[in-house]
N, C-alpha and C. Protein backbone atom coordinates (compact mmCIF):
# COMPACT_ATOMS: atom_id res chain seq x y z
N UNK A 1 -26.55 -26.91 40.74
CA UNK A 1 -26.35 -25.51 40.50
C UNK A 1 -25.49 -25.30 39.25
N UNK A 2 -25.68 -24.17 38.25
CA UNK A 2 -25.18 -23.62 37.41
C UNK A 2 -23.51 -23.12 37.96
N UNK A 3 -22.65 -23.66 37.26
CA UNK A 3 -21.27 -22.48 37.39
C UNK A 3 -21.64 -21.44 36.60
N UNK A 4 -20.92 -20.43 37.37
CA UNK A 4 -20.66 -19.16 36.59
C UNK A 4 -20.10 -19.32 35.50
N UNK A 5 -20.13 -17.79 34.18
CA UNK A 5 -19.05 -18.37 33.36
C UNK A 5 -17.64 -17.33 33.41
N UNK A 6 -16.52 -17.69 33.46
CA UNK A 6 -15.72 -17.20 34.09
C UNK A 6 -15.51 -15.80 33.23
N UNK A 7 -15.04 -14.75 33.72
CA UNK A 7 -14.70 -13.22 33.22
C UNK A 7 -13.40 -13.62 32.93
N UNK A 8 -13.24 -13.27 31.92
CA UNK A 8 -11.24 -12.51 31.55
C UNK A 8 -11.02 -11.24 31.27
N UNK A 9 -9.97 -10.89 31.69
CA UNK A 9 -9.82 -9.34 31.63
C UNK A 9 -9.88 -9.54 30.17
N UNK A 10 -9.79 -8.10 29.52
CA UNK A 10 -10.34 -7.39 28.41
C UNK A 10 -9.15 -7.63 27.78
N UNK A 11 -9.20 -7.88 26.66
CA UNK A 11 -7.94 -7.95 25.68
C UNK A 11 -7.77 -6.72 25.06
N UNK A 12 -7.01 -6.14 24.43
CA UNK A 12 -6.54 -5.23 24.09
C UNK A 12 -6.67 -5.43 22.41
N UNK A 13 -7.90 -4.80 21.67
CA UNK A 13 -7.72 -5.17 20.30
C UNK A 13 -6.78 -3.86 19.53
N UNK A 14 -6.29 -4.86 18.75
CA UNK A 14 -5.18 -4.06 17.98
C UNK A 14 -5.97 -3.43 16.55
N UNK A 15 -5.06 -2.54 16.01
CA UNK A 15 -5.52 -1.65 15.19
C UNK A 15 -5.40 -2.59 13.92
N UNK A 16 -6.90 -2.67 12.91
CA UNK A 16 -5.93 -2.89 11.35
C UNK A 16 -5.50 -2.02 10.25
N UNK A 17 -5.12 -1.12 10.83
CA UNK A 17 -4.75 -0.12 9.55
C UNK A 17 -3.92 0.78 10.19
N UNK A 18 -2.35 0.80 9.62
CA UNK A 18 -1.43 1.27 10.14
C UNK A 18 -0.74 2.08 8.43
N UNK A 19 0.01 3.54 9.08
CA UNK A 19 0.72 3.93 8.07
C UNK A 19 0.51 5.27 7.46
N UNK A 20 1.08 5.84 6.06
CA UNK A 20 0.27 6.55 5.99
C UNK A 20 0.03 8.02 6.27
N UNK A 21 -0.88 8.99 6.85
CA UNK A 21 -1.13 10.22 8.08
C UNK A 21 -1.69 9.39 9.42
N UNK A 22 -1.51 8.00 9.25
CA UNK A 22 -1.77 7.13 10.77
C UNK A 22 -0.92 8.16 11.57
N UNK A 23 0.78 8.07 10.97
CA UNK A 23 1.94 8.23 11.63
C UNK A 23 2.11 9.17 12.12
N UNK A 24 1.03 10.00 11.80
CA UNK A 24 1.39 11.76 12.85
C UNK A 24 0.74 11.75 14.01
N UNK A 25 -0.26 10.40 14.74
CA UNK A 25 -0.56 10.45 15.77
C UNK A 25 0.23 9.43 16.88
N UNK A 26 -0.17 9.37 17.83
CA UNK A 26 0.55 8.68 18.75
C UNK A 26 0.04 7.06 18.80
N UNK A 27 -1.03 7.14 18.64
CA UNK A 27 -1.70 5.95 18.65
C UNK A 27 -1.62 5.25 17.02
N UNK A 28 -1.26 6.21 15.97
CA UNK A 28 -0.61 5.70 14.94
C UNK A 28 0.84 4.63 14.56
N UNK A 29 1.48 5.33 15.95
CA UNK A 29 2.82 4.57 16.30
C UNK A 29 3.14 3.75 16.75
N UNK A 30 2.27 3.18 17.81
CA UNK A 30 1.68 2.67 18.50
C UNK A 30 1.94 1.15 18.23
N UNK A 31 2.46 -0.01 17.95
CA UNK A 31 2.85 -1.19 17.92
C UNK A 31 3.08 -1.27 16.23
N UNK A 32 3.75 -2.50 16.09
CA UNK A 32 3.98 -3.43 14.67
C UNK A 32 2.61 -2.50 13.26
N UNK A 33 3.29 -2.60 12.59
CA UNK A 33 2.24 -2.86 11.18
C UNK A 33 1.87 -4.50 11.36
N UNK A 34 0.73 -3.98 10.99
CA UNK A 34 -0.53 -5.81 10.94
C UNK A 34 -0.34 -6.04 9.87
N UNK A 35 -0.10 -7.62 9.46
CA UNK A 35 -0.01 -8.15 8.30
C UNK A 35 -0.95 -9.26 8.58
N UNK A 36 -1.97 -9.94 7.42
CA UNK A 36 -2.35 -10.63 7.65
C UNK A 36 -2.07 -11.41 5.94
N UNK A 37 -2.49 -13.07 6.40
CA UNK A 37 -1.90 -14.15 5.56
C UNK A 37 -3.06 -14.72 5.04
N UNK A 38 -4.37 -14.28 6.08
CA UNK A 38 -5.54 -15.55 5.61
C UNK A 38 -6.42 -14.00 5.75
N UNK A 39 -6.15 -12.79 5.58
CA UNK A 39 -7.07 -11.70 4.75
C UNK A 39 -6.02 -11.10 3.85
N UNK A 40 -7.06 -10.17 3.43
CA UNK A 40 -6.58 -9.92 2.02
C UNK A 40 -5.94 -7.63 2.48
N UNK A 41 -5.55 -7.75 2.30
CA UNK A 41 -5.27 -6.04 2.37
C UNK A 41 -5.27 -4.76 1.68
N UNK A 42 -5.47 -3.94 1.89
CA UNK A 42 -5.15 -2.70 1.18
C UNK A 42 -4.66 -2.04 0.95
N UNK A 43 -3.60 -1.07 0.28
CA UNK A 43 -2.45 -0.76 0.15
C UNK A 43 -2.13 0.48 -0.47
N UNK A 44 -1.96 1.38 0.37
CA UNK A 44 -1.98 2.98 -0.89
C UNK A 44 -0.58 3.19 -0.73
N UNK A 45 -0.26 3.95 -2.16
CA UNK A 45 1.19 4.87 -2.11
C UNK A 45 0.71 6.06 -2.13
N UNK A 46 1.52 7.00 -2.11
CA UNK A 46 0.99 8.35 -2.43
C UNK A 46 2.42 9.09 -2.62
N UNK A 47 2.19 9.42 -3.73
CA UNK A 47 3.13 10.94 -3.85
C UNK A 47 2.41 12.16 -4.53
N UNK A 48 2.80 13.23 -3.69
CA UNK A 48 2.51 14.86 -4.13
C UNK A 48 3.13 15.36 -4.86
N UNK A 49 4.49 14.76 -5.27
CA UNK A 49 5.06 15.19 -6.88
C UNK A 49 4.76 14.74 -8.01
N UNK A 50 4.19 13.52 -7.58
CA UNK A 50 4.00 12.84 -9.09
C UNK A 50 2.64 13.41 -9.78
N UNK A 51 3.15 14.20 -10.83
CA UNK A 51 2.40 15.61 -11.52
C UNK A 51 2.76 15.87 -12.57
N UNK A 52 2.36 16.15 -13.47
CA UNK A 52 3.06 16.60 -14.93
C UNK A 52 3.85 15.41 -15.53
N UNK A 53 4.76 15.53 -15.75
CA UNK A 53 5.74 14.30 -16.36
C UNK A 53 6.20 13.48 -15.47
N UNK A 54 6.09 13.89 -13.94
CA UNK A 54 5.87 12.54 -13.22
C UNK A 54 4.35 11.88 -13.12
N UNK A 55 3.63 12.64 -13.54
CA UNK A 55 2.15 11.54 -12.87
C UNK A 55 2.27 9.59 -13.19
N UNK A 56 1.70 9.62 -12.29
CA UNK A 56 1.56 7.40 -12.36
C UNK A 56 0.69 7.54 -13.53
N UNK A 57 -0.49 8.37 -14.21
CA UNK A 57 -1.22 8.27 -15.19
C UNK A 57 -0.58 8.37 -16.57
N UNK A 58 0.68 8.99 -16.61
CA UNK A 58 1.20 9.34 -17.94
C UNK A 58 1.10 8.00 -18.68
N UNK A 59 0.83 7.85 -20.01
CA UNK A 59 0.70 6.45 -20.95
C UNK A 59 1.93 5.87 -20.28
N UNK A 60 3.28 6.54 -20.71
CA UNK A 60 4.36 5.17 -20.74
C UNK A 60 4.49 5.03 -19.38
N UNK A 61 4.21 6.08 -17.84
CA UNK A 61 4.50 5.44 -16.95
C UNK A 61 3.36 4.72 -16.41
N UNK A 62 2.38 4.54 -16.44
CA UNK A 62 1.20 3.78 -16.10
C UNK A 62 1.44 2.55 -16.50
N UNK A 63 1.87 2.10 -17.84
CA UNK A 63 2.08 0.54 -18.31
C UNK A 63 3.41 0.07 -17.24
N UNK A 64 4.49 1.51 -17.12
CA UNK A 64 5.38 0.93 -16.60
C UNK A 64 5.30 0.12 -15.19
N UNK A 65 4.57 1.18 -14.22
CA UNK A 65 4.22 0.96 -13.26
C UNK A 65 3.39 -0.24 -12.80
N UNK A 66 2.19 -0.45 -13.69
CA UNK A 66 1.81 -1.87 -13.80
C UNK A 66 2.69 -2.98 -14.32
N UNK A 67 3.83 -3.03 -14.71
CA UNK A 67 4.63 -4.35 -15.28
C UNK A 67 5.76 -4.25 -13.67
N UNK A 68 5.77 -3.12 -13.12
CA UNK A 68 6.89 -2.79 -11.72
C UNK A 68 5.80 -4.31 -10.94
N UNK A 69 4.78 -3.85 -10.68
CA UNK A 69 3.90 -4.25 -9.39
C UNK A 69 4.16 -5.65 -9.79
N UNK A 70 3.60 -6.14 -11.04
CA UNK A 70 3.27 -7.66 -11.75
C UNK A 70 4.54 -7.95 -11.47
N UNK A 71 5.41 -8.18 -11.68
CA UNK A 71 7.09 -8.42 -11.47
C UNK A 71 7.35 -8.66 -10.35
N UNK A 72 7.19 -7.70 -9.15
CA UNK A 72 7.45 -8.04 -8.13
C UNK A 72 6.61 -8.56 -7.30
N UNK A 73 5.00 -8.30 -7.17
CA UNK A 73 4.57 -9.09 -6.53
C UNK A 73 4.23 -10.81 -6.67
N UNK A 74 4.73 -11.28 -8.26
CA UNK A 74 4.79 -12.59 -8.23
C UNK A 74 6.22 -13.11 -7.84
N UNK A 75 7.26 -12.42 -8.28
CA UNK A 75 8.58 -12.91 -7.24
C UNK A 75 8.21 -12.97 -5.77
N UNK A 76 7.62 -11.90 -4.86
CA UNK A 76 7.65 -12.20 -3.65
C UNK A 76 6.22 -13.07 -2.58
N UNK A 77 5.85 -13.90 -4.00
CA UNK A 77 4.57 -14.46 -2.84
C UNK A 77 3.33 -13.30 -2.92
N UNK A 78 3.26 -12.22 -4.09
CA UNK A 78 1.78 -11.43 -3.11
C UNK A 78 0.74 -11.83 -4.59
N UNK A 79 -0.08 -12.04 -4.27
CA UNK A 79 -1.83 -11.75 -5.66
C UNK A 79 -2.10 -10.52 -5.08
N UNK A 80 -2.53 -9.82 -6.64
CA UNK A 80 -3.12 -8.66 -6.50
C UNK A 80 -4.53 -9.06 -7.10
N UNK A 81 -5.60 -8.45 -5.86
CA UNK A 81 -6.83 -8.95 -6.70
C UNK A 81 -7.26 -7.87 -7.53
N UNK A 82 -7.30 -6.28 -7.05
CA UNK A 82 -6.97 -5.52 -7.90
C UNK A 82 -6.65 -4.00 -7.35
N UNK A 83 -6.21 -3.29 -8.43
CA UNK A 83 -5.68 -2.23 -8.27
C UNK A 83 -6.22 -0.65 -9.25
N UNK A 84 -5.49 0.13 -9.10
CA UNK A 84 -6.20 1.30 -9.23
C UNK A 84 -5.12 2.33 -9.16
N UNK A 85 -4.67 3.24 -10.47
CA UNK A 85 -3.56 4.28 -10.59
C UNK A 85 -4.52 5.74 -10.76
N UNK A 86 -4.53 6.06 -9.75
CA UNK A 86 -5.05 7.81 -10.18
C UNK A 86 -4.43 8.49 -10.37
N UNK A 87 -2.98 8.64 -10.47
CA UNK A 87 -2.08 9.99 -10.85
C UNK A 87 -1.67 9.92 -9.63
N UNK A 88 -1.61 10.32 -9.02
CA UNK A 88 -0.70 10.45 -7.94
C UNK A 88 -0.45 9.92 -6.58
N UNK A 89 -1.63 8.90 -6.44
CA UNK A 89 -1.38 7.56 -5.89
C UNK A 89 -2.20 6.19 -6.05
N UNK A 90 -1.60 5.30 -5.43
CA UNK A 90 -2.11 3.77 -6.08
C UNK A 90 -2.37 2.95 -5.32
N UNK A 91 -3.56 2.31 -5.73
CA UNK A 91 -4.51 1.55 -4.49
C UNK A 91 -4.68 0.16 -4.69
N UNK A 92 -3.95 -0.75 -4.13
CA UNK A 92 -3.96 -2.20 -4.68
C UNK A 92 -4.75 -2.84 -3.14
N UNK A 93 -4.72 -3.81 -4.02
CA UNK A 93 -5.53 -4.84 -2.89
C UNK A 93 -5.02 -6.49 -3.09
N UNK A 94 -4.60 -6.47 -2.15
CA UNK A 94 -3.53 -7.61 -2.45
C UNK A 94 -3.94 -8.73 -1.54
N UNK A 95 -3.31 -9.85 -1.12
CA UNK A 95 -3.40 -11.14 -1.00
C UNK A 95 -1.84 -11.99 -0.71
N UNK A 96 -1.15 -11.85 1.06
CA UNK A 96 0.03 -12.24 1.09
C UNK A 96 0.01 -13.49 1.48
N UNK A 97 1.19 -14.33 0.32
CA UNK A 97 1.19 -16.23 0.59
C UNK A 97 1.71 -15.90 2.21
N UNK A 98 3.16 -14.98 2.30
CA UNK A 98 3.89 -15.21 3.37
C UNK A 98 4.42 -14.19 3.79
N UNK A 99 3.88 -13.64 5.53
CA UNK A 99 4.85 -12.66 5.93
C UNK A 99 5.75 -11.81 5.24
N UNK A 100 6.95 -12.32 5.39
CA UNK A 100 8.76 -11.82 4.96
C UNK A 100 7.99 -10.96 3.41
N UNK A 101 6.92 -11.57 2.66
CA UNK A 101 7.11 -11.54 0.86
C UNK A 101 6.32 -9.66 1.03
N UNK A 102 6.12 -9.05 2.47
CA UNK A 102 5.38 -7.67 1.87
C UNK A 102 6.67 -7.01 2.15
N UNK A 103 8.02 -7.23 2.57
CA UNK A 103 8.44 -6.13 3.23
C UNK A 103 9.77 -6.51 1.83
N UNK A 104 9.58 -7.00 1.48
CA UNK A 104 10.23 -7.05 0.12
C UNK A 104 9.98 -6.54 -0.86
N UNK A 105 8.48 -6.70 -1.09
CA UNK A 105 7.42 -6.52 -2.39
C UNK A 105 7.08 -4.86 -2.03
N UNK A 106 7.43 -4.56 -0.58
CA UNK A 106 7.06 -2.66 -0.76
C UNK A 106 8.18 -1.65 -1.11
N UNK A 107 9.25 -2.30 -0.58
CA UNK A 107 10.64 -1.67 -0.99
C UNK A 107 10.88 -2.10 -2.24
N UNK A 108 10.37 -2.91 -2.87
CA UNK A 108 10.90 -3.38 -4.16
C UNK A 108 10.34 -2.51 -5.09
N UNK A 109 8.91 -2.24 -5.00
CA UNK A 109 7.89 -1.51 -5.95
C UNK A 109 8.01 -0.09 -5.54
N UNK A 110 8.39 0.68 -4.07
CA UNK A 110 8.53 2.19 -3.82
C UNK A 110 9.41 2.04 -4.73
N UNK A 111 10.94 1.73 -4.62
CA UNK A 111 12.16 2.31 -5.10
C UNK A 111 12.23 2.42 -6.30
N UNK A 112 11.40 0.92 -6.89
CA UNK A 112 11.62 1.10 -8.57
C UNK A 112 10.52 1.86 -9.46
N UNK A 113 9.39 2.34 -8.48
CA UNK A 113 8.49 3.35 -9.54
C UNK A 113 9.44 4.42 -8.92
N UNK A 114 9.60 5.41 -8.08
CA UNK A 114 10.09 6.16 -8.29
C UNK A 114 11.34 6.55 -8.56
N UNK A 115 12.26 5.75 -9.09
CA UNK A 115 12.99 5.55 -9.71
C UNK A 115 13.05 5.61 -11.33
N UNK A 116 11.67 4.50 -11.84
CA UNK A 116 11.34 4.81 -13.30
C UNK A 116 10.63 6.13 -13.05
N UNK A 117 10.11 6.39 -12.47
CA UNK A 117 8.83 8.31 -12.61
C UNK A 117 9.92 9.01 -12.62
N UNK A 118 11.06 9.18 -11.88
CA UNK A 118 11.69 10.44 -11.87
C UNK A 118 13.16 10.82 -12.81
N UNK A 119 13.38 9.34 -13.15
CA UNK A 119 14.89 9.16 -13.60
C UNK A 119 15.79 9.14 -13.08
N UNK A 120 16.10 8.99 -11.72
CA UNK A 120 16.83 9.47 -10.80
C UNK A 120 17.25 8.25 -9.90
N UNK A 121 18.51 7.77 -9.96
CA UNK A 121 18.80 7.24 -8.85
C UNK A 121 19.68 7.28 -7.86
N UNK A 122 20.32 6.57 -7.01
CA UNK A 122 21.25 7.08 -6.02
C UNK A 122 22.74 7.30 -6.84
N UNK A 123 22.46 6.64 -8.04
CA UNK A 123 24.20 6.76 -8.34
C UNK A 123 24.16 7.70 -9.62
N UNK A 124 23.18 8.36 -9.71
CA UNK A 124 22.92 9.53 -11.04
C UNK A 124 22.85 10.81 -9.82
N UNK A 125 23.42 12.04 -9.49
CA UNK A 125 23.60 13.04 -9.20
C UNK A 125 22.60 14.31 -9.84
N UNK A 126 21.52 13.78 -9.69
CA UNK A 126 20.31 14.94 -10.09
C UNK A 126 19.58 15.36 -8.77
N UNK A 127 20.84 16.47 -8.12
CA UNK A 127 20.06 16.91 -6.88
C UNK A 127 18.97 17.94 -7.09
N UNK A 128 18.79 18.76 -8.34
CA UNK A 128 18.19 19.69 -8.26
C UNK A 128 16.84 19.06 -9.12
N UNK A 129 16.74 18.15 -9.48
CA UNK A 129 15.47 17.30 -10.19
C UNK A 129 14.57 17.33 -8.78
N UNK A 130 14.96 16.82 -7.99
CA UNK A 130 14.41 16.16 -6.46
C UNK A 130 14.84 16.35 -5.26
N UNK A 131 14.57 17.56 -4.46
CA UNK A 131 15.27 17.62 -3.53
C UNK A 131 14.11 17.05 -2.59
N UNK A 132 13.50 16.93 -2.32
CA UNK A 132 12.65 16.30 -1.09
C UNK A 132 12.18 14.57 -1.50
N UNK A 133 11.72 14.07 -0.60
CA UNK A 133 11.21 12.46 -0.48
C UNK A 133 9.85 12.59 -1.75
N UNK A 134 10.07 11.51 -2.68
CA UNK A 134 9.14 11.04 -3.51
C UNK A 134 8.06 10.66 -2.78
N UNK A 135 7.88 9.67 -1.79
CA UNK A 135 6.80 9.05 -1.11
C UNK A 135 6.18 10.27 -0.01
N UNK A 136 5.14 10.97 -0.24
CA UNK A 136 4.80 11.35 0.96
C UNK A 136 4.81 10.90 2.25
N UNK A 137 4.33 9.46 2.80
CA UNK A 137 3.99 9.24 4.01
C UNK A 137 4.73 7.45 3.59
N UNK A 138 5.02 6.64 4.85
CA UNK A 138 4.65 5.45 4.48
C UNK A 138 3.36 4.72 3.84
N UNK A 139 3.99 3.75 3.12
CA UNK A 139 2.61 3.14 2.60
C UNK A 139 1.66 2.99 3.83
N UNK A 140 0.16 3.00 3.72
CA UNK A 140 -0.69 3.00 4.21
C UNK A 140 -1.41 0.98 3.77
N UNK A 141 -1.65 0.53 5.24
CA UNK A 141 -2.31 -0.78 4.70
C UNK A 141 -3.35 -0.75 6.01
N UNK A 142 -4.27 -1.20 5.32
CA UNK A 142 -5.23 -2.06 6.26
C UNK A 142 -5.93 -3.24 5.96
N UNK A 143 -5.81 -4.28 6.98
CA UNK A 143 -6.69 -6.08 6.86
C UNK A 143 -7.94 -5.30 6.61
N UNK A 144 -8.22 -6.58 5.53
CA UNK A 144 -9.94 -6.25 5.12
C UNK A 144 -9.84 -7.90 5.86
N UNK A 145 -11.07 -7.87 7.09
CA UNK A 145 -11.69 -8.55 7.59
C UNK A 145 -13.40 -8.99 7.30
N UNK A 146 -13.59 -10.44 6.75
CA UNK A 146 -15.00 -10.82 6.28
C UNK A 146 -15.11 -10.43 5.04
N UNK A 147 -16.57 -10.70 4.27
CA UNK A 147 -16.73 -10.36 3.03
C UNK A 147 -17.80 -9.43 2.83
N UNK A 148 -17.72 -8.34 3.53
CA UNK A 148 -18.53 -7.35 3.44
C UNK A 148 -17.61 -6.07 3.25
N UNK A 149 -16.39 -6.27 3.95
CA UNK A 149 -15.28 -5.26 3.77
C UNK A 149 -14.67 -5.63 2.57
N UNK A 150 -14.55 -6.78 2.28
CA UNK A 150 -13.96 -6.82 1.02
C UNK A 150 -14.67 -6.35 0.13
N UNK A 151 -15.94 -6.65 -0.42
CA UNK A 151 -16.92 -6.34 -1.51
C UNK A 151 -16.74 -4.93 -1.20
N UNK A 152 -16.86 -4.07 -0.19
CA UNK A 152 -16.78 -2.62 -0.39
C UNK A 152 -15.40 -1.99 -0.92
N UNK A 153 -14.35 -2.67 -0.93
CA UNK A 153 -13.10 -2.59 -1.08
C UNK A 153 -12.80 -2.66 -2.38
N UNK A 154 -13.41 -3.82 -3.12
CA UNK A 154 -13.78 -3.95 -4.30
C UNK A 154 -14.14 -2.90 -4.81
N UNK A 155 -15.41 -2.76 -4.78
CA UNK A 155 -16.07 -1.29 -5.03
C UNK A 155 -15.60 0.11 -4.91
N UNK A 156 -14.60 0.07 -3.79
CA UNK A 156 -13.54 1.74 -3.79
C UNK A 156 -12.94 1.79 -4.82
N UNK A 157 -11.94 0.24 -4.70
CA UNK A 157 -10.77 0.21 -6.23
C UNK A 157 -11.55 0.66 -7.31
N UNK A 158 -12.69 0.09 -7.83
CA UNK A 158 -12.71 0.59 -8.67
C UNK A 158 -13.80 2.06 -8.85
N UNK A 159 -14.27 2.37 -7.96
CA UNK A 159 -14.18 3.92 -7.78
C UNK A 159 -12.59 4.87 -8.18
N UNK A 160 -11.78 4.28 -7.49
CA UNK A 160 -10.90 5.15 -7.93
C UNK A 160 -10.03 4.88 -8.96
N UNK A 161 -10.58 3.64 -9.78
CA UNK A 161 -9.69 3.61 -11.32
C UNK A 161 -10.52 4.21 -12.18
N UNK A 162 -12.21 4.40 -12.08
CA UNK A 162 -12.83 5.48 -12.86
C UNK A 162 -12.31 7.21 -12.28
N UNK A 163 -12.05 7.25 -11.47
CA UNK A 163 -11.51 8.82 -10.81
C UNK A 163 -10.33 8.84 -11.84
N UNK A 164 -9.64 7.89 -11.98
CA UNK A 164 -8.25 8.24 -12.20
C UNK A 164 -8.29 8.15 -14.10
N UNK A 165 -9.34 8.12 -14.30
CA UNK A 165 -9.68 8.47 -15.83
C UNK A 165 -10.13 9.28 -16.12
């Protein structure tokens, strides 16, 4: 006679894309941000001020902003395979050697673009430049799983580096 093959209860699959307008739902809140080491991810900023002489598109802050990312994501362990500045937010697609190197590499790159975009830092007293949060939402990431999500991923980035021209 054949054995059966045994049932296991149902696992509970977890979300890959946390962050973001995730965070205004409940199920947005809902456990850890997913990091993955052996996929590759996606990564938006977004700010609603960065406009006029703040936009990420302006000539000198666009170069700036690209030498911010290059800087820090080779200090902390990340490849960017590629990325994408539309003005007022930025879409990379990255590649982490190790855990610890994103939670470095996101605080490192929020603080210091908006820091270079606005002129402003904690020890310069320009309350009336900025009174509300530069970053709209937390960064937004999601695992690109297989190579069908990636190739489309591919294909967004650079959808939105022609948008952002």
């Amino acid at each position: 006679m054949k054995s059966k093959q045994l049932t296991f209860p149902k696992l509970k699959k977890s979300s890959t894309a946390y962050g973001g307008v995730l965070r205004n739902t409940r199920k947005g809140r809902s456990g850890p941000r997913p990091l993955a080491v052996r996929h590759s991810m996606h990564l938006v900023l977004r700010s609603s001020q960065a406009k006029g002489a703040w936009s990420f598109r302006r000539q000198g802050n666009a170069r700036r902003i690209d030498a911010i990312i290059k800087k820090f994501a080779a200090k902390n362990g990340i490849h960017i395979h590629s990325s994408a500045n539309v003005g007022n937010h930025l879409h990379l697609h990255i590649q982490l050697r190790y855990r610890q190197g994103y939670t470095r590499f996101i605080r490192a790159i929020s603080s210091a673009i908006a820091i270079m975009v606005t002129g402003r830092s904690r020890w310069k007293n320009n309350a009336t430049k900025m009174a509300r949060k530069f970053w709209d939402h937390r960064p937004f990431t999601r695992v690109v799983f297989g190579s069908d999500a990636f190739r489309r991923l591919v294909r967004y980035i650079k959808i939105n580096q022609l948008e952002g021209f």
